[in-house]
Protein backbone atom coordinates (compact mmCIF):
# COMPACT_ATOMS: atom_id res chain seq x y z
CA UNK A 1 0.00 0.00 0.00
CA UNK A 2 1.37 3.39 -0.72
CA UNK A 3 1.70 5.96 1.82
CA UNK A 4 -0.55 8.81 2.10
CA UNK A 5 0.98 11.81 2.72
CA UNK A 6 -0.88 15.49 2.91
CA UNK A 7 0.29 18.99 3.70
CA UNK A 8 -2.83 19.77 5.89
CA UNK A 9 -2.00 18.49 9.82
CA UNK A 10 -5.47 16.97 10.12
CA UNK A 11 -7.14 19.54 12.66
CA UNK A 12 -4.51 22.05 11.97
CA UNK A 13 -5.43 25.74 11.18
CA UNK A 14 -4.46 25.36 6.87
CA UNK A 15 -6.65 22.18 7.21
CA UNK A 16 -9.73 23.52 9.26
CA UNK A 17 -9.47 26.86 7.42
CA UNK A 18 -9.61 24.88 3.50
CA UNK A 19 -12.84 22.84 5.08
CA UNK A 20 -14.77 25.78 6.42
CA UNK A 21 -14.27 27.84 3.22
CA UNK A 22 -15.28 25.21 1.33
CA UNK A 23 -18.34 24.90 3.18
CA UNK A 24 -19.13 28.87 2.62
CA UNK A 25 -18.31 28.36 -0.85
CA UNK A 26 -20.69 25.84 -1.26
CA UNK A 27 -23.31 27.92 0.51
CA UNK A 28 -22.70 31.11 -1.85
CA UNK A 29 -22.82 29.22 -4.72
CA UNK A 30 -25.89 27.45 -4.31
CA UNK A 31 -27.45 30.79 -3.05
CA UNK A 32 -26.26 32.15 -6.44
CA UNK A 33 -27.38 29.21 -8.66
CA UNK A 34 -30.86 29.50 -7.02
CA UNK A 35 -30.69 33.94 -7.48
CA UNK A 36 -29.42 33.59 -10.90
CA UNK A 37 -30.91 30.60 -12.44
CA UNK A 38 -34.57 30.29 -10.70
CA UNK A 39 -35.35 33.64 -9.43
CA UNK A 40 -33.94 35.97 -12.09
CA UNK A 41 -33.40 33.08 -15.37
CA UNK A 42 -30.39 33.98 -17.52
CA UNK A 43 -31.86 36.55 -20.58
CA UNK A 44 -33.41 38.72 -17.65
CA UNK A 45 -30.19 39.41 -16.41
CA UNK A 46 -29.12 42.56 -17.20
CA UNK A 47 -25.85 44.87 -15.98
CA UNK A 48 -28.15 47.69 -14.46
CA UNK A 49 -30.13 44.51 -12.58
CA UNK A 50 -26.44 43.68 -11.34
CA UNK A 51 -25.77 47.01 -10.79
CA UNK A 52 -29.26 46.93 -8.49
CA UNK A 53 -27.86 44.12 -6.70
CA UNK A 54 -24.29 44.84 -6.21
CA UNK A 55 -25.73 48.21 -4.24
CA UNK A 56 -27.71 46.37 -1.65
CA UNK A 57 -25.10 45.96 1.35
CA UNK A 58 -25.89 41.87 1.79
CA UNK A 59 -25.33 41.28 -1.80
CA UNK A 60 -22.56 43.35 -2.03
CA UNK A 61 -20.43 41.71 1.19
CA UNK A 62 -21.64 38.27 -0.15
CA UNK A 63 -20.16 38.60 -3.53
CA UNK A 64 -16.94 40.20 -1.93
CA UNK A 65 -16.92 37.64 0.68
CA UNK A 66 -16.80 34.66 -1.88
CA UNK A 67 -14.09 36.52 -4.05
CA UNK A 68 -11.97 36.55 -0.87
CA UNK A 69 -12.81 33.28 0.24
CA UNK A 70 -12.63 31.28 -3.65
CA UNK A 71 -9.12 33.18 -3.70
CA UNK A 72 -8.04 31.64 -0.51
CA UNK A 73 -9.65 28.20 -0.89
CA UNK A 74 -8.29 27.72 -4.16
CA UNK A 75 -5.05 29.14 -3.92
CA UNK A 76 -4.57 27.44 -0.75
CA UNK A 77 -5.07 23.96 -1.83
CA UNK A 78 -3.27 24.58 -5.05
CA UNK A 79 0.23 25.41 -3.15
CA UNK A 80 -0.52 22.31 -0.70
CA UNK A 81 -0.96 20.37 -3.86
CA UNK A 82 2.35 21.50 -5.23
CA UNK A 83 3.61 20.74 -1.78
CA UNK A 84 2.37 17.05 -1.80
CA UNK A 85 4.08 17.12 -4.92
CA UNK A 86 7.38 17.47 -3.64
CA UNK A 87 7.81 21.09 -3.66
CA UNK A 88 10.58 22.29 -0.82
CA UNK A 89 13.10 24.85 -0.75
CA UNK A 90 13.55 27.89 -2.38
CA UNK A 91 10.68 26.67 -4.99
CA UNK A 92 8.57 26.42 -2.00
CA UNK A 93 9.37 30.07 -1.26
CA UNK A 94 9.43 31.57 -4.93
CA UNK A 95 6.05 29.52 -5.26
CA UNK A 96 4.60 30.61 -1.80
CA UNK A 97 5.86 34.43 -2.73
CA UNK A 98 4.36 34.23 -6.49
CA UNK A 99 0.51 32.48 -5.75
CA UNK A 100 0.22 35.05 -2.77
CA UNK A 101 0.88 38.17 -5.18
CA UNK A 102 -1.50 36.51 -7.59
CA UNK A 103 -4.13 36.46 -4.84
CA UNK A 104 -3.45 39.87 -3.28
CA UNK A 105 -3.85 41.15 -7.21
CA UNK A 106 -6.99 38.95 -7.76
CA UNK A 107 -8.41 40.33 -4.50
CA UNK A 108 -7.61 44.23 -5.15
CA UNK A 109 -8.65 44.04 -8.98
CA UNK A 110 -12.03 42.08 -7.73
CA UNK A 111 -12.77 44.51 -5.04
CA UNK A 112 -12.33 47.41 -8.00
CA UNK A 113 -14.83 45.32 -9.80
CA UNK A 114 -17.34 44.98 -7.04
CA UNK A 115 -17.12 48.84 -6.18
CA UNK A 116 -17.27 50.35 -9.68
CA UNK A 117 -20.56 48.29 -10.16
CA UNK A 118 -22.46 49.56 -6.95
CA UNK A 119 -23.67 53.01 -5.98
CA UNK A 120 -22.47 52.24 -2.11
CA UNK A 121 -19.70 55.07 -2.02
């Protein structure tokens, strides 16, 4: 049998933090699916109905909430993944240094997004 090896302690804080925002991002997305698919069906959306939404404070955090979290939770597992790969060293480091730039970009550009498509400020 081979041996299993992982990058998340079981119980530790990378491995708790990838199953709770996994759960929220399951939550978000279904609440989306249901918003955009059943409530509002896809040729009735419109960018002034987004625009609508994106100014109501709940919808607003929500959305910018997910971006945060989808850029942690995927980022996240995609360095432990690299990690279980083999990944040490100064790759590790260069890696580490590299994906967290990417999500510090993804996460200001987002945000720019989010607030040049509501009427909250």
């Amino acid at each position: 049998m081979a041996e299993h090896y992982s990058s998340f302690e079981r119980g530790g804080t990378k491995w708790l933090l990838q199953r709770l925002t996994a759960v929220f991002l399951i939550g978000v997305l279904a609440f989306h699916f249901f918003l955009l698919h059943f409530v509002n069906h896809a040729a009735e959306i419109t960018f002034a109905g987004t625009q609508t939404r994106m100014s109501q404070v709940g919808y607003f955090a929500t959305m910018w909430l997910f971006l945060v979290t989808a850029t942690f939770h995927g980022v996240n597992g995609v360095y432990n993944a690299l990690i279980n790969q083999g990944l040490t060293g100064a790759r590790k480091k260069a890696v580490g240094a590299v994906l967290a730039l990417a999500s510090l970009a993804l996460i200001v550009q987002g945000t720019r997004v989010a607030l040049a498509m509501t009427d909250l400020l």
